[in-house]
C-alpha atoms as a PDB file:
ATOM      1  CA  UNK A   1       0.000   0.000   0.000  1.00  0.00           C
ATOM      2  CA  UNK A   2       2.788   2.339   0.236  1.00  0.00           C
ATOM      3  CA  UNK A   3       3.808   2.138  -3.225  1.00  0.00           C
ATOM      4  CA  UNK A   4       0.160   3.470  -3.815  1.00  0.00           C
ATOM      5  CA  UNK A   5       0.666   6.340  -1.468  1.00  0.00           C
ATOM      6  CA  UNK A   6       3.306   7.788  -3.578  1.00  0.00           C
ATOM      7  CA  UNK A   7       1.799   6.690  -6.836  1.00  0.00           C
ATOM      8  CA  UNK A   8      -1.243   8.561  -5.852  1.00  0.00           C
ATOM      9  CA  UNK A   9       0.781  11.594  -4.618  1.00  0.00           C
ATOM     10  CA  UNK A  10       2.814  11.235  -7.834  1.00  0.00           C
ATOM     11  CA  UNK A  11       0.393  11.388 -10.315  1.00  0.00           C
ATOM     12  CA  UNK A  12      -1.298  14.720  -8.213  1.00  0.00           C
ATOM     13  CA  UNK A  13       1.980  16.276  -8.495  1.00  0.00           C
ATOM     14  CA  UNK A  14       2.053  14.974 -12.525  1.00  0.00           C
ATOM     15  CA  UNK A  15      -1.514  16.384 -13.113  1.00  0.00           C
ATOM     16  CA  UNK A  16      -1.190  19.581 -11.764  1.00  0.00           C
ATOM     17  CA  UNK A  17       1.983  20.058 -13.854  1.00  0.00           C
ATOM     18  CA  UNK A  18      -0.269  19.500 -16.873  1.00  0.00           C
ATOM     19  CA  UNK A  19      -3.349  21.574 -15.574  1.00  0.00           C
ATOM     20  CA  UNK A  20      -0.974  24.254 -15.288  1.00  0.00           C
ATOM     21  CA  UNK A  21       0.466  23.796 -18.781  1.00  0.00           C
ATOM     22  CA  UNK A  22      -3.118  23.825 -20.396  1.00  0.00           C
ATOM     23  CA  UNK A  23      -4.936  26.163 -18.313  1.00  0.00           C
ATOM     24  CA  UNK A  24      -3.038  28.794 -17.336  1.00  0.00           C
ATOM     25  CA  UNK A  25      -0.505  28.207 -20.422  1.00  0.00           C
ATOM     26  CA  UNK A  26       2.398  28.248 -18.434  1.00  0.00           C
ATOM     27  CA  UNK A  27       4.316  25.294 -20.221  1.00  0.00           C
ATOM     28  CA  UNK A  28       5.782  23.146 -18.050  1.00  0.00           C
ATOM     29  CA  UNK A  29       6.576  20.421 -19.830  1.00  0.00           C
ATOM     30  CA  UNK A  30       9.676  21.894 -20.885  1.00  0.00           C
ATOM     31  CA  UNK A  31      11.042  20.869 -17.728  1.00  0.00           C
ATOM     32  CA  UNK A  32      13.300  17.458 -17.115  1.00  0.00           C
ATOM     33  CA  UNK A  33      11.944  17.616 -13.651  1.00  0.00           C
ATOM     34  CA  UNK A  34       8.061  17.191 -14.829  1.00  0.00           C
ATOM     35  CA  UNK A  35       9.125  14.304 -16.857  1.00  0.00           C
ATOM     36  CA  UNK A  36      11.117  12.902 -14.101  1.00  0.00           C
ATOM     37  CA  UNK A  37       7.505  12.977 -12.204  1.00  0.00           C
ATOM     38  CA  UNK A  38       6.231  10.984 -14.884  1.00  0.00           C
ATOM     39  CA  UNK A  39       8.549   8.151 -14.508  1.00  0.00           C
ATOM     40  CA  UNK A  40       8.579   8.147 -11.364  1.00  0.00           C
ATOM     41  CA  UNK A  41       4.828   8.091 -11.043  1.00  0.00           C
ATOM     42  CA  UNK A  42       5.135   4.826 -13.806  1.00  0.00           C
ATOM     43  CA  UNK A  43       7.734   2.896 -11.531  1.00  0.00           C
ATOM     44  CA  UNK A  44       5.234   3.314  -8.205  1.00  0.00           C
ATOM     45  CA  UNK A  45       1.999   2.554 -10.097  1.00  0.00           C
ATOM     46  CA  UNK A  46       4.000  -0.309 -11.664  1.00  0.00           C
ATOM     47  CA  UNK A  47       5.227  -1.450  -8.621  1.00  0.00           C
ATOM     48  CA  UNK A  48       1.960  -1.272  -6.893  1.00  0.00           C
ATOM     49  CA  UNK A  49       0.248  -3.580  -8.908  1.00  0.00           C
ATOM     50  CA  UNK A  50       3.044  -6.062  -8.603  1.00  0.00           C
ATOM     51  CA  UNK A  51       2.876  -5.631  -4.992  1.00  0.00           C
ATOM     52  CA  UNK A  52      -0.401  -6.138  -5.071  1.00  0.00           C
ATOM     53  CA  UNK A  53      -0.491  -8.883  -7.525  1.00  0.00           C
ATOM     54  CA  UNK A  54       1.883 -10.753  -4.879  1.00  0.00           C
ATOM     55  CA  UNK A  55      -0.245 -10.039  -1.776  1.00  0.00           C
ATOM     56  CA  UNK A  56      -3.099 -11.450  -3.715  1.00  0.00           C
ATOM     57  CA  UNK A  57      -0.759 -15.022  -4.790  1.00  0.00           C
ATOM     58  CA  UNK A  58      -0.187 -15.304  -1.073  1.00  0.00           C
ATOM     59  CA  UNK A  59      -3.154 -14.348   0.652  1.00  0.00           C
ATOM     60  CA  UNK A  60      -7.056 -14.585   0.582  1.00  0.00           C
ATOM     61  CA  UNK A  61      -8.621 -11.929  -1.498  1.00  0.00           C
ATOM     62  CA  UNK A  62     -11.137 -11.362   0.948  1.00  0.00           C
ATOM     63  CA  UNK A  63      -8.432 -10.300   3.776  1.00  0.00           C
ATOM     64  CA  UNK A  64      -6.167  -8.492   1.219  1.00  0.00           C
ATOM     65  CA  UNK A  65      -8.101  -6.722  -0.502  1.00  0.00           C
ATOM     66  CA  UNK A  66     -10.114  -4.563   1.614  1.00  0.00           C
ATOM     67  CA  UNK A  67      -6.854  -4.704   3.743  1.00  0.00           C
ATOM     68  CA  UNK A  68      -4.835  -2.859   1.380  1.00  0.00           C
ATOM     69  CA  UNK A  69      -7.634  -0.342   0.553  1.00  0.00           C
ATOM     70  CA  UNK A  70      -8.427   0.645   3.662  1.00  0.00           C
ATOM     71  CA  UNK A  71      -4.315   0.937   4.354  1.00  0.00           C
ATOM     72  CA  UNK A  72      -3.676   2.875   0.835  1.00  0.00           C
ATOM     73  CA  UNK A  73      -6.999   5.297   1.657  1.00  0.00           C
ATOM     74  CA  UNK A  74      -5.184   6.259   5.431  1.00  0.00           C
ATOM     75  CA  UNK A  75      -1.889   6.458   3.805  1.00  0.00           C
ATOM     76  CA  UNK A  76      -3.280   8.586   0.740  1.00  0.00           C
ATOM     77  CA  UNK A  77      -5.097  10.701   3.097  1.00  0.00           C
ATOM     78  CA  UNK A  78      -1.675  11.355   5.463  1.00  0.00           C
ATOM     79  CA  UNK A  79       0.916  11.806   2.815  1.00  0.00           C
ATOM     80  CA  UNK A  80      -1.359  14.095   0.853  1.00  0.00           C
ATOM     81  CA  UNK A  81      -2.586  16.032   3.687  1.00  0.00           C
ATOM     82  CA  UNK A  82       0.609  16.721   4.583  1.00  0.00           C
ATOM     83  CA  UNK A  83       2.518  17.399   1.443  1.00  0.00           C
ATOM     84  CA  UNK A  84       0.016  19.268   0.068  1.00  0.00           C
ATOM     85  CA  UNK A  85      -0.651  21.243   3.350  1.00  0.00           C
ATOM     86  CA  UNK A  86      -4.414  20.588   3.657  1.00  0.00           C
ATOM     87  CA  UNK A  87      -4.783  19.814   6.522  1.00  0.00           C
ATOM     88  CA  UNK A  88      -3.687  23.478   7.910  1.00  0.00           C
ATOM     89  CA  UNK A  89      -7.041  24.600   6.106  1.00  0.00           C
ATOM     90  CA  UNK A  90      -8.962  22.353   8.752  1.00  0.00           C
ATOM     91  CA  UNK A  91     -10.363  24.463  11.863  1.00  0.00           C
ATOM     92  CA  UNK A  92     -10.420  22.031  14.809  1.00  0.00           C
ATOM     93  CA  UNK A  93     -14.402  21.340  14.316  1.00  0.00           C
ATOM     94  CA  UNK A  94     -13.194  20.169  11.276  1.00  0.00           C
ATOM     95  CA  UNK A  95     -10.659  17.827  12.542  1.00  0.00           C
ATOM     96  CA  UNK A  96     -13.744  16.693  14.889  1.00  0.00           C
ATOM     97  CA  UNK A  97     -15.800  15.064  12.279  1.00  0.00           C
ATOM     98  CA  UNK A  98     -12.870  14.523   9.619  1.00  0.00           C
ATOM     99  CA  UNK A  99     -10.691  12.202  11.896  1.00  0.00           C
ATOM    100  CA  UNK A 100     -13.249   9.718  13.329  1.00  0.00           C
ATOM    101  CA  UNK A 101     -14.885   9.148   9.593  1.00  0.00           C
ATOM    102  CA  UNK A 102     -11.323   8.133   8.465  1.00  0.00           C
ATOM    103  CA  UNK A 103     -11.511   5.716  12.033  1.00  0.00           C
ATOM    104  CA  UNK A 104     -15.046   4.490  10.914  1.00  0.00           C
ATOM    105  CA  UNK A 105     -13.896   3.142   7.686  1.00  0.00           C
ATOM    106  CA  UNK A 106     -10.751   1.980   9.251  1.00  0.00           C
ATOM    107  CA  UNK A 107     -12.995  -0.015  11.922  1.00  0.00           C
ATOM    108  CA  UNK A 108     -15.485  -1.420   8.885  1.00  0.00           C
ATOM    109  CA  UNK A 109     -12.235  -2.973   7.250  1.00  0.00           C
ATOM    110  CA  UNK A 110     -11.152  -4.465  10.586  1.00  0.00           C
ATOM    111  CA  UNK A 111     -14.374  -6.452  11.277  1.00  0.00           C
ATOM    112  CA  UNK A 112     -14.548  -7.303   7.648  1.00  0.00           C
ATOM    113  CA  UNK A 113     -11.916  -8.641   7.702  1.00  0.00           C
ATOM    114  CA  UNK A 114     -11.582 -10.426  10.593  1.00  0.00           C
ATOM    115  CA  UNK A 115     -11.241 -14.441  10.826  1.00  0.00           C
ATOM    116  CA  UNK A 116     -14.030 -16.494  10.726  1.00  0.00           C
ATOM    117  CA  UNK A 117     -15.075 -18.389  14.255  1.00  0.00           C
ATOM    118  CA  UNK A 118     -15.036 -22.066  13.380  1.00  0.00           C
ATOM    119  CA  UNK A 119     -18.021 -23.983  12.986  1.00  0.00           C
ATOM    120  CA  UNK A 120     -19.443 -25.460  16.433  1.00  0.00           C
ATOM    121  CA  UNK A 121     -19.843 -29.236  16.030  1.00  0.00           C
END
């Protein structure tokens, strides 16, 4: 799920470049350092799905799977808050109600994913 974190904050970074270039016309494609985002962004996604694709060979789809969403969605949510500065928009209210959402959804993976009691014979 980390690789995804990046990835994700990769391909913002790579998107805004090119919103920039198009809509305000400020060409920054011209740059070796946009097209260094590219790749990198390339590598991570790449990666992630190999991770992934391993995680899956080795584990039960039903435990992996909402395990490394709900682990990719927190890490997404940390790295970009913080890069991006975000979260310093957030009045403490907001911090009130944003926080314990991000918990709920945490909590629904846990339970889903949980083992299953064995059968009582």
């Amino acid at each position: 799920a980390r690789c995804a974190w990046f990835a994700v904050l990769s391909a913002k970074c790579v998107s805004g470049l090119h919103f920039t270039t198009w809509h305000h016309e400020l060409d920054q494609l011209h740059h070796w350092q946009a097209w260094a985002m590219v790749v990198v962004f390339v590598i991570l996604a790449l990666s992630n799905l190999h991770l992934l694709n391993l995680a899956l060979a080795a584990g039960d789809a039903v435990i992996v799977m909402p395990s490394y969403e709900a682990l990719s969605l927190l890490g997404q949510i940390v790295v970009g808050g913080i890069f991006f500065q975000e979260f310093q928009e957030l009045d403490a209210w907001q911090h009130l109600q944003f926080w314990p959402g991000v918990c709920c959804v945490l909590l629904g993976v846990a339970l889903v994913t949980r083992p299953e009691a064995p059968p009582d014979d």
